[in-house]
Protein backbone atom coordinates (compact mmCIF):
# COMPACT_ATOMS: atom_id res chain seq x y z
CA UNK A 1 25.68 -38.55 -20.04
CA UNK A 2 22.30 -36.84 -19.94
CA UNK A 3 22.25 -33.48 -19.35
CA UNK A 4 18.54 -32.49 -19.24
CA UNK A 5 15.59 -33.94 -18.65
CA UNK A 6 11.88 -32.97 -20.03
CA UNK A 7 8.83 -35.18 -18.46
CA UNK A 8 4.86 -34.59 -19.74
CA UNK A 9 4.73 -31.31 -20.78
CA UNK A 10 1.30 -29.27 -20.70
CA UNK A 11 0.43 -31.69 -17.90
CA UNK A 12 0.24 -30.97 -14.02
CA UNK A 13 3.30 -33.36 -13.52
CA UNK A 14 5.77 -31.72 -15.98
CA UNK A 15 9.19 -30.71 -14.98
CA UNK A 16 12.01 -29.89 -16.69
CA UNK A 17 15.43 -30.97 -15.21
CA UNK A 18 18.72 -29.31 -16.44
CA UNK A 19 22.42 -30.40 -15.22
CA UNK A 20 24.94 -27.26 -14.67
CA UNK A 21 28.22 -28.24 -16.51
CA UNK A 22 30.07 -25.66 -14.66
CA UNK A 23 29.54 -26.50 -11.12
CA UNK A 24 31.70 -29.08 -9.10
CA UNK A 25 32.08 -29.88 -5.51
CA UNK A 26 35.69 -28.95 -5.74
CA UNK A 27 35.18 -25.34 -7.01
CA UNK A 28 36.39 -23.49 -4.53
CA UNK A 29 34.76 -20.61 -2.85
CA UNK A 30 36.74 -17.65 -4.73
CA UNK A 31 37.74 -14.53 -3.44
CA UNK A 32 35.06 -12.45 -5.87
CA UNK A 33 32.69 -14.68 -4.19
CA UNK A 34 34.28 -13.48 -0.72
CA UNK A 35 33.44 -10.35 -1.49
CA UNK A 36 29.56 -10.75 -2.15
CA UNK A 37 28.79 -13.30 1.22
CA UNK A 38 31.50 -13.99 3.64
CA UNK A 39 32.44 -15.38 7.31
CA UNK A 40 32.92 -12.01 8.29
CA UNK A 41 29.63 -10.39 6.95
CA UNK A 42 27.44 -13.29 8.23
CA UNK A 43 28.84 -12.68 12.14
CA UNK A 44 27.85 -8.58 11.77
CA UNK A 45 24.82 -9.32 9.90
CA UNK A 46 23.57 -11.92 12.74
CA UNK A 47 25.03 -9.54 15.40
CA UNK A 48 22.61 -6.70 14.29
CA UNK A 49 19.84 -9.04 13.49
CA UNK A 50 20.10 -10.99 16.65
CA UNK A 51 19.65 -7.82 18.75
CA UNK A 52 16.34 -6.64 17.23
CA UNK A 53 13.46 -6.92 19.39
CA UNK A 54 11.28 -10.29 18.25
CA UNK A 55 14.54 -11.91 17.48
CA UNK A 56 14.30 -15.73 17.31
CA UNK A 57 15.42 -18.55 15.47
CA UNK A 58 12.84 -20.09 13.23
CA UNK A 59 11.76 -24.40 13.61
CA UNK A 60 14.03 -26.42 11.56
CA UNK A 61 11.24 -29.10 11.51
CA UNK A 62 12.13 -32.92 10.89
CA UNK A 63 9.53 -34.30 8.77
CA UNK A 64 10.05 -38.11 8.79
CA UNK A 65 6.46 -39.70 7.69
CA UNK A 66 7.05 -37.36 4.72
CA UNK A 67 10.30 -38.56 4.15
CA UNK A 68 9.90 -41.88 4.66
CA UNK A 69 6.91 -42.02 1.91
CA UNK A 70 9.23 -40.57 -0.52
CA UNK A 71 12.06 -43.14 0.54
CA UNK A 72 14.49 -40.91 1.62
CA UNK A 73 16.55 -41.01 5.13
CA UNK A 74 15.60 -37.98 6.57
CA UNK A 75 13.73 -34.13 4.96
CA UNK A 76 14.04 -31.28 7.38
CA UNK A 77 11.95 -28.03 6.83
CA UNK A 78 13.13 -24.55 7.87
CA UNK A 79 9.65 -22.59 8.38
CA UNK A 80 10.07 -19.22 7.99
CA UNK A 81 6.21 -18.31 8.67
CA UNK A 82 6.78 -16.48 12.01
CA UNK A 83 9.99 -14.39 10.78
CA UNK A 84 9.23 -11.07 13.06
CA UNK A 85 5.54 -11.36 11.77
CA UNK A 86 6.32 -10.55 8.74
CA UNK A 87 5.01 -14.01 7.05
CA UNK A 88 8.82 -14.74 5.18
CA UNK A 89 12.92 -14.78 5.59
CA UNK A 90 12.72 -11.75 3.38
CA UNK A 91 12.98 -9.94 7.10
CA UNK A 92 16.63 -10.90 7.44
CA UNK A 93 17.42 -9.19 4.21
CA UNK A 94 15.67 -5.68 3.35
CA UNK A 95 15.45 -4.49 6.78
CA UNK A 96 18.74 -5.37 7.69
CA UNK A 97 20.05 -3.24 4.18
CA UNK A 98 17.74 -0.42 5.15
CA UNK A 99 19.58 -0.48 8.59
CA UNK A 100 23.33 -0.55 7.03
CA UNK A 101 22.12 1.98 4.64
CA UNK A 102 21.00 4.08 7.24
CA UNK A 103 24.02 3.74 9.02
CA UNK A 104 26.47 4.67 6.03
CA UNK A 105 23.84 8.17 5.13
CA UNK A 106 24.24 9.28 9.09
CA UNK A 107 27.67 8.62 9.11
CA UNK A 108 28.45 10.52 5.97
CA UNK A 109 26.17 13.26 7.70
CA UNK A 110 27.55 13.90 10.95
CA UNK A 111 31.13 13.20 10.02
CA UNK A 112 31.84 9.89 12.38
CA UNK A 113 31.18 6.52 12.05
CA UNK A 114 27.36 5.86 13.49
CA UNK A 115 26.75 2.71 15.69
CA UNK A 116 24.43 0.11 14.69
CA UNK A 117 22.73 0.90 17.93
CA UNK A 118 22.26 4.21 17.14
CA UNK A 119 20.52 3.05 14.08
CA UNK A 120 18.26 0.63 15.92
CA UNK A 121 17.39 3.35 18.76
CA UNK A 122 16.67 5.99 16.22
CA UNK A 123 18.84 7.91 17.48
CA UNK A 124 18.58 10.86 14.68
CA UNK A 125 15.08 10.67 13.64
CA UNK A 126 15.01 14.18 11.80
CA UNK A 127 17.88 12.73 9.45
CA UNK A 128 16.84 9.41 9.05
CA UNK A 129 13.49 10.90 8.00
CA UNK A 130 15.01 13.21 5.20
CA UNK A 131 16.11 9.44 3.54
CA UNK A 132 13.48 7.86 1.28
CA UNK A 133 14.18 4.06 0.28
CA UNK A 134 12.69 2.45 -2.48
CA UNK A 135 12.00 -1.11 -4.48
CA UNK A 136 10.07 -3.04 -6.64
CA UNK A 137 8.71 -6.04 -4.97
CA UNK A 138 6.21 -9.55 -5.86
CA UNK A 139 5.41 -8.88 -1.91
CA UNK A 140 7.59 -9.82 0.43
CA UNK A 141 10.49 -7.99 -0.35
CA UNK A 142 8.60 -4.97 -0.23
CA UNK A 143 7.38 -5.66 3.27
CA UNK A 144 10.61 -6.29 4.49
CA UNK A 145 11.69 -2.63 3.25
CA UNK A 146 8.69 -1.07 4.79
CA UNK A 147 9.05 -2.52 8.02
CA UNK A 148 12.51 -1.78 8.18
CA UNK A 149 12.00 1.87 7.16
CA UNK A 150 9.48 2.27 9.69
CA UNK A 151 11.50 0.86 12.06
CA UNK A 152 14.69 2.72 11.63
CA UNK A 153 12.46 6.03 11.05
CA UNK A 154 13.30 6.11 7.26
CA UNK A 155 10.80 7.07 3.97
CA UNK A 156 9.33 4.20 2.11
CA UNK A 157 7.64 4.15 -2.01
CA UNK A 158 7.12 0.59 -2.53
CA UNK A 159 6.41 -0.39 -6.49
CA UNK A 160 4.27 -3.49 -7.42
CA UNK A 161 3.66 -5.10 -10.72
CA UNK A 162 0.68 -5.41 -12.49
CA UNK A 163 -0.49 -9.52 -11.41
CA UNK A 164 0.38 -8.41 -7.10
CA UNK A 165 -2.47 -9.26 -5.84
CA UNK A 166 -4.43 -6.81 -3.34
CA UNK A 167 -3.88 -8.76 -0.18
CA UNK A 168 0.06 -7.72 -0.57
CA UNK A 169 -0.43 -4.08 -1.37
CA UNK A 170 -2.54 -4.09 1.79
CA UNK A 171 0.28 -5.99 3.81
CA UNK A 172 3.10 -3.66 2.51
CA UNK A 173 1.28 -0.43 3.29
CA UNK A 174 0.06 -1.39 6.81
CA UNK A 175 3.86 -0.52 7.62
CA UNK A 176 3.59 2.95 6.44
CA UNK A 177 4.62 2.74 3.12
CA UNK A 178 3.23 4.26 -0.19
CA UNK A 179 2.78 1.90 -2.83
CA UNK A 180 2.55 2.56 -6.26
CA UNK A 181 1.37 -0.36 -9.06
CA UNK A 182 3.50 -0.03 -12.25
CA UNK A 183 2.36 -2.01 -15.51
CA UNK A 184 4.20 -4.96 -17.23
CA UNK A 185 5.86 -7.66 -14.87
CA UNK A 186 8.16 -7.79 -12.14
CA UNK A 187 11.45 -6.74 -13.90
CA UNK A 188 9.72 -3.68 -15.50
CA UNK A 189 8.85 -2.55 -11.87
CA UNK A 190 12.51 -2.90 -11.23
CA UNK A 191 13.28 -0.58 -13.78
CA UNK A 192 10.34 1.68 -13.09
CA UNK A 193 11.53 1.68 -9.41
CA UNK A 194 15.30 2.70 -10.16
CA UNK A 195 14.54 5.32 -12.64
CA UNK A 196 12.24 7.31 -10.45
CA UNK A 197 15.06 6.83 -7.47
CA UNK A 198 17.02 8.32 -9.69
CA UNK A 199 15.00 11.22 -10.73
CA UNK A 200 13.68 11.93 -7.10
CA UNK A 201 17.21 10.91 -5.10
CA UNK A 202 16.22 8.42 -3.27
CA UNK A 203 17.97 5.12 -2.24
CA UNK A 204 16.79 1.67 -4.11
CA UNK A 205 17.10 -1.18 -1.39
CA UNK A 206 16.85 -4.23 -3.87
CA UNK A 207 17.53 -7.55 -3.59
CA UNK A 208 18.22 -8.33 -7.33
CA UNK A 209 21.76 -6.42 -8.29
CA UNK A 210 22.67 -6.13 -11.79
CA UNK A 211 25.35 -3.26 -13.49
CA UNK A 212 26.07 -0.60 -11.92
CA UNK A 213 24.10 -2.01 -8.72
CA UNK A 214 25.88 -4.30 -6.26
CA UNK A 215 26.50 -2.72 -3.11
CA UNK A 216 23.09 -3.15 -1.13
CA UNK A 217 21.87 -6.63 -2.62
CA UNK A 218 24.84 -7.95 -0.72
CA UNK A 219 23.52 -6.35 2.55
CA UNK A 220 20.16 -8.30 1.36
CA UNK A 221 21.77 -11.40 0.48
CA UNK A 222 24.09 -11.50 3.75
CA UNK A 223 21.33 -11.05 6.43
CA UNK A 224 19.24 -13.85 4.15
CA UNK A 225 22.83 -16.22 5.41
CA UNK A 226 21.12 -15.38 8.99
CA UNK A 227 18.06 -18.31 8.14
CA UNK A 228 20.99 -20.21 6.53
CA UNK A 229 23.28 -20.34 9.71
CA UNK A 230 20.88 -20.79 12.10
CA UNK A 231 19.27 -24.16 10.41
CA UNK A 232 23.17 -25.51 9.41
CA UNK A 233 24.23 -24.97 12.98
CA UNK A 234 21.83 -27.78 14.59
CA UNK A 235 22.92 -30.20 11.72
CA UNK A 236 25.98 -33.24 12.77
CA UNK A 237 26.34 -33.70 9.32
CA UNK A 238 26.12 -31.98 5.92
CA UNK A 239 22.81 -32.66 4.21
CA UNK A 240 23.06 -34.25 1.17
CA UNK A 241 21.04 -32.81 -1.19
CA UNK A 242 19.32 -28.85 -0.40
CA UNK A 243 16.65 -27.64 -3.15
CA UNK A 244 15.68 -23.84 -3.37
CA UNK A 245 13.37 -22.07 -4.89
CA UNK A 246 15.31 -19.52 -6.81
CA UNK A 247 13.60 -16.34 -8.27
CA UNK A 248 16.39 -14.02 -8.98
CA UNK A 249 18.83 -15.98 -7.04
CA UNK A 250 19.60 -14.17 -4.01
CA UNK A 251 18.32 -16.46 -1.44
CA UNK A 252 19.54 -19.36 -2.66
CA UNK A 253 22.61 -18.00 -3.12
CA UNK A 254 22.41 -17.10 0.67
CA UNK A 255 22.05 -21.06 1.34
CA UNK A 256 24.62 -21.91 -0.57
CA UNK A 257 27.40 -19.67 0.61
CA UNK A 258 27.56 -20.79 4.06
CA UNK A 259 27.61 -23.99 2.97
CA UNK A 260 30.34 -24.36 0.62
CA UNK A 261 31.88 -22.74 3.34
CA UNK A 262 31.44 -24.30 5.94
CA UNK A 263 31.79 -27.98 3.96
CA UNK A 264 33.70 -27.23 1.21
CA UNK A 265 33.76 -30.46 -1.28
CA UNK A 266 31.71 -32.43 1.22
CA UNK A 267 28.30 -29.42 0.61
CA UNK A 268 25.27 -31.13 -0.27
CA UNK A 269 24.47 -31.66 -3.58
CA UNK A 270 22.05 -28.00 -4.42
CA UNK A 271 18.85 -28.31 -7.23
CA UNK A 272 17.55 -24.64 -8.30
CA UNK A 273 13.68 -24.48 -8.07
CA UNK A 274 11.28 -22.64 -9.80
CA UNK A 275 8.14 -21.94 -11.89
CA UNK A 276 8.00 -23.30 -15.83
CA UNK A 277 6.83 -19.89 -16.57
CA UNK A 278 9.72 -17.56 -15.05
CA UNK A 279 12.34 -20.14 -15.37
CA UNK A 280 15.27 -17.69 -15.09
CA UNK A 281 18.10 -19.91 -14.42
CA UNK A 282 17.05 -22.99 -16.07
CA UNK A 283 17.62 -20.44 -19.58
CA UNK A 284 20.47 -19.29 -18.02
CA UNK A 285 22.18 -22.55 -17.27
CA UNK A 286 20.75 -23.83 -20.75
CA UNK A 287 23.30 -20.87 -22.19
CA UNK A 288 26.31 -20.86 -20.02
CA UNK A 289 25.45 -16.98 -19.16
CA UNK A 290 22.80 -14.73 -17.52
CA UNK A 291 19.69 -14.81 -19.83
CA UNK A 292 16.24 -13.32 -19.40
CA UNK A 293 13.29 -15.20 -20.06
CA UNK A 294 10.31 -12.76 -21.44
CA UNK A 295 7.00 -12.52 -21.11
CA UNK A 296 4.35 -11.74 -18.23
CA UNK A 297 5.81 -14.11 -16.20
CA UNK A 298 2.54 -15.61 -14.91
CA UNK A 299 2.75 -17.73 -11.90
CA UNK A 300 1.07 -18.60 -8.48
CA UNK A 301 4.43 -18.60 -6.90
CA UNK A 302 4.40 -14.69 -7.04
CA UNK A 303 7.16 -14.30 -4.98
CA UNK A 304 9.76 -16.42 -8.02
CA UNK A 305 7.84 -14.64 -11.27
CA UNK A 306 11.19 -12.62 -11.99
CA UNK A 307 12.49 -12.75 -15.27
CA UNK A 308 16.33 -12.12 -15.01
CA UNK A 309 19.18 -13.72 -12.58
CA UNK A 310 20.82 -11.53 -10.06
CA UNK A 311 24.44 -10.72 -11.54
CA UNK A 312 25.45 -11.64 -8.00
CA UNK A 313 23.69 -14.52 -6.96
CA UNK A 314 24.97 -16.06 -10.51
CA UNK A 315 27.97 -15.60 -9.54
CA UNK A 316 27.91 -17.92 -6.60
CA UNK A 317 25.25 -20.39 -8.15
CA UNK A 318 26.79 -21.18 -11.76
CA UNK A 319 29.92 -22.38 -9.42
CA UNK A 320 27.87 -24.27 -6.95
CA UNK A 321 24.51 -25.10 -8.09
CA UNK A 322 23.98 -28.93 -8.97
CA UNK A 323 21.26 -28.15 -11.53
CA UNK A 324 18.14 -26.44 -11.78
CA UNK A 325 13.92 -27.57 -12.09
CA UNK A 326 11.54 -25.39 -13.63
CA UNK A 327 7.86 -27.18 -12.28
CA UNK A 328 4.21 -26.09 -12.60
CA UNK A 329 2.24 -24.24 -10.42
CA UNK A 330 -0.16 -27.19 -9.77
CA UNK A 331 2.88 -28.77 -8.63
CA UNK A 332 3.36 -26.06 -6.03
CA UNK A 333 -0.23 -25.76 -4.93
CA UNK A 334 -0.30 -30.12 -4.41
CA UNK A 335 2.95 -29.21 -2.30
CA UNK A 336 1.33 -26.62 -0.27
CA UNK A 337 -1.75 -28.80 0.42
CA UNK A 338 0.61 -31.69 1.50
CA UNK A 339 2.01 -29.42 4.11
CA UNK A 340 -1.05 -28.43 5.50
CA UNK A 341 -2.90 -32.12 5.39
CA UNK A 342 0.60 -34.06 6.67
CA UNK A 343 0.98 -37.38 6.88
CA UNK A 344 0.27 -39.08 10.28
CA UNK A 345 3.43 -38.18 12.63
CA UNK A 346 4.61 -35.05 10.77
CA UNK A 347 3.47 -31.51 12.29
CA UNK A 348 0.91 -29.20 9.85
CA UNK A 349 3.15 -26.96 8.45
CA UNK A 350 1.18 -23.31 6.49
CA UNK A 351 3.75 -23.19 3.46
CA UNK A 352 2.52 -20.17 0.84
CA UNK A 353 2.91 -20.29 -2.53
CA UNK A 354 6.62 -19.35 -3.23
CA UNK A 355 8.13 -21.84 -0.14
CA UNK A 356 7.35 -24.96 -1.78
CA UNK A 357 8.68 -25.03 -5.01
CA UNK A 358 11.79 -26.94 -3.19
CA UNK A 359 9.60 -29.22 -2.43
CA UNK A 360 7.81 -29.54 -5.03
CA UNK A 361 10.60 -30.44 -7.04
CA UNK A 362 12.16 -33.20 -4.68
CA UNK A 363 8.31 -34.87 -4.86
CA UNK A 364 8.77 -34.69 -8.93
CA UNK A 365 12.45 -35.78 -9.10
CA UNK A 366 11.77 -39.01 -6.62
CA UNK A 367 9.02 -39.94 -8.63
CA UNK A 368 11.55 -40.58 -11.78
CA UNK A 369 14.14 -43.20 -11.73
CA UNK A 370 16.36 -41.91 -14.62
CA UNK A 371 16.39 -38.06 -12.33
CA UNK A 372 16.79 -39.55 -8.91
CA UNK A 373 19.72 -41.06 -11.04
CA UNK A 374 20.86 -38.07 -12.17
CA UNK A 375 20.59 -35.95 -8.93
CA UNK A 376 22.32 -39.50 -6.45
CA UNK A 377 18.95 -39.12 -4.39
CA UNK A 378 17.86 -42.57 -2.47
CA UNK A 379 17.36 -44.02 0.80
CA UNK A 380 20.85 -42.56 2.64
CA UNK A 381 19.40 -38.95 1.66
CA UNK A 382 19.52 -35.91 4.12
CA UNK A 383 17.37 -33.45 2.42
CA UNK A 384 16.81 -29.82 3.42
CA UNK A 385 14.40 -27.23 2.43
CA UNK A 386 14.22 -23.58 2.83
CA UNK A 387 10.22 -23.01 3.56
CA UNK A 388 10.87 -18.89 2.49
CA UNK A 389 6.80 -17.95 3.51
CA UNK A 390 4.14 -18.33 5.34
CA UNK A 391 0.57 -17.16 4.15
CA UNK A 392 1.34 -14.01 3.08
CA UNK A 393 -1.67 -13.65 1.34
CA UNK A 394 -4.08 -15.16 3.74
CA UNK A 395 -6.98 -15.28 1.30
CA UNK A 396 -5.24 -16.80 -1.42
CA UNK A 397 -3.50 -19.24 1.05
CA UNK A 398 -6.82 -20.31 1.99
CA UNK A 399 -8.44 -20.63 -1.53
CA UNK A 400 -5.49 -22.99 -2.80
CA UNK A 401 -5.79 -25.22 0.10
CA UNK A 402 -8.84 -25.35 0.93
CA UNK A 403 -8.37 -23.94 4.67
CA UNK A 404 -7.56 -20.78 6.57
CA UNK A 405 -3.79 -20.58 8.05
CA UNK A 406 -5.62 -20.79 11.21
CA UNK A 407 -7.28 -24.18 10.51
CA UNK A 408 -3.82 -25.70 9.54
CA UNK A 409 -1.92 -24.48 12.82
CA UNK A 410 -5.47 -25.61 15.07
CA UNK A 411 -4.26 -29.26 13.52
CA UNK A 412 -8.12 -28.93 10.91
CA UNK A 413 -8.69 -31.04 8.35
């Protein structure tokens, strides 16, 4: 059986597509998986979330003109534009590990287990503000941090790499964070970013994990199962096929959980995303084991240019992940263009750079006979995405597809 397909590379339309030998639809979920998302965590971690002011489930948009001109049964979108006006889901997941971190410093402090109210009404500003939090970030992450510091009354140094464009720096400082631009790519602003925790004491909130560094990337990855929960609870039936854009894993490790879960052998069938030139996973399922890829890392999709797999979203995904797509960026930038110029029925949809690489690869896949083969996509399909941003970087948004967010949302042309 083939295991891996390569179509037209150095052209706009290649995509690689790689089968995972390990995963099955009977794996079960395990109890070291347990431990990283559960039942349990998702209820507190919706609990909290669900009680913050601006609280509201994002559209889980039906998209049937698109669906039926790539000859599929139905394609539902989960637009996570509006998520507490931050632009992305990466609100569920750093602000809700500031606020647990929070909680666990002030309870160590006074000597008695602090409330998650407490944490939420600021209820010991003078302490919270002696607590500096920290991360590397391609941009959203980093706002998610900063807005949760600011909100919980917390310190906030923010590191960037070298290709983050202006228009995010901006965005992550306009919540009151310092941010400081480190050189190389986004894993050497990881490193860059625990080292001077280290050195200063203060608390990296990250939501990559790797040794020595678990703890608060599941905080990240279990208020990330918030988006997750909220789009599989309108659902009759299981999807049958989900792709995610990947990056270092967390979030679609986050969509994933919940749902072999919650459908055990029946989960859809899950496709990796991401960028040809930060193509973490597809080098790690190519090996059987967490491998970097190297380089600058170069992509439009800024918020997927990481070069290493979370050691705990790898856990979950070299179990449960189908396979995995590495596409182009011109790919992506087609997909985003699509979203905001629909076809006639489906609503305009503003989709930045890192939300569509899901999409991007079901386009590419459907367009192939031998990997629509491979992947049992065809007219019965019930295909989700994960739409992870909005325009996060309005000016960029608006120079890829050829309109401002505003003119896609007005219904423009």
């Amino acid at each position: 059986m083939t295991t891996e397909i390569v179509r037209a590379p150095g052209t706009a339309e290649a995509f690689t597509l790689h089968l995972n030998a390990h995963a099955k639809k009977t794996n079960p979920w395990t109890e070291a998986q347990d431990a990283i998302l559960s039942d349990a965590g998702l209820k507190a971690a919706r609990d909290t979330i669900s009680g913050w002011a601006g609280y509201a489930p994002t559209p889980f948009v039906s998209l049937p003109a698109l669906a039926a001109d790539l000859g599929i049964a139905s394609l539902t979108y989960k637009d996570e534009g509006g998520r507490f006006g931050l632009g992305s889901f990466k609100a569920l997941g750093g602000a809700y590990a500031v606020a647990r971190l929070l909680q666990s410093k002030l309870s160590e402090r006074l000597g008695r287990d602090v409330t998650m109210d407490e944490i939420t009404a600021k209820a010991y500003p003078d302490l919270a503000s002696e607590i500096t939090v920290c991360c590397a970030t391609d941009g959203n992450h980093g706002r998610s941090v900063a807005w949760g510091a600011q909100t919980f009354g917390a310190n906030c140094v923010i590191f960037i790499h070298a290709t983050v464009s202006e228009g995010r720096k901006t965005a992550i400082e306009s919540y009151g964070a310092e941010v400081r631009r480190c050189a190389g790519n986004y894993d050497d602003s990881v490193r860059e970013a625990q080292e001077t925790a280290t050195r200063e004491g203060w608390v990296v909130v990250s939501d990559t994990s790797y040794e020595g560094y678990m703890d608060i990337p599941k905080d990240v990855m279990q208020g990330y199962e918030v988006m997750a929960a909220e789009a599989y609870d309108t659902l009759s039936e299981p999807p049958t096929h989900i792709f995610l854009q990947t990056g270092v894993g967390g979030m679609a490790a986050a969509m994933v959980g919940p749902a072999v879960r919650r459908w055990g052998a029946d989960r859809p069938t899950v496709i990796l995303c991401d960028p040809d030139q930060s193509a973490c996973f597809l080098a790690s399922m190519r090996a059987g084991k967490p491998t970097p890829v190297e380089g600058d890392l170069d992509t439009l999709m800024a918020g997927l240019a990481c070069g290493e797999v979370s050691a705990l979203a790898w856990e979950i995904l070299d179990d449960h992940a189908d396979a995995v797509l590495a596409l182009t960026d011109d790919a992506a930038v087609d997909a985003m263009r699509l979203m905001a110029r629909p076809l006639a029925g489906d609503p305009a949809i503003v989709a930045g750079e890192s939300a569509v690489a899901g999409l991007a690869g079901l386009i590419a896949v459907l367009k192939d006979d031998e990997a629509k083969g491979l992947l049992g996509l065809g007219p019965d399909s019930r295909v989700v995405l994960f739409g992870t941003e909005g325009d996060t970087d309005p000016a960029l948004y608006a120079e890829l597809v050829g309109m401002s967010a505003a003119d896609v949302r007005g219904g423009g042309k």
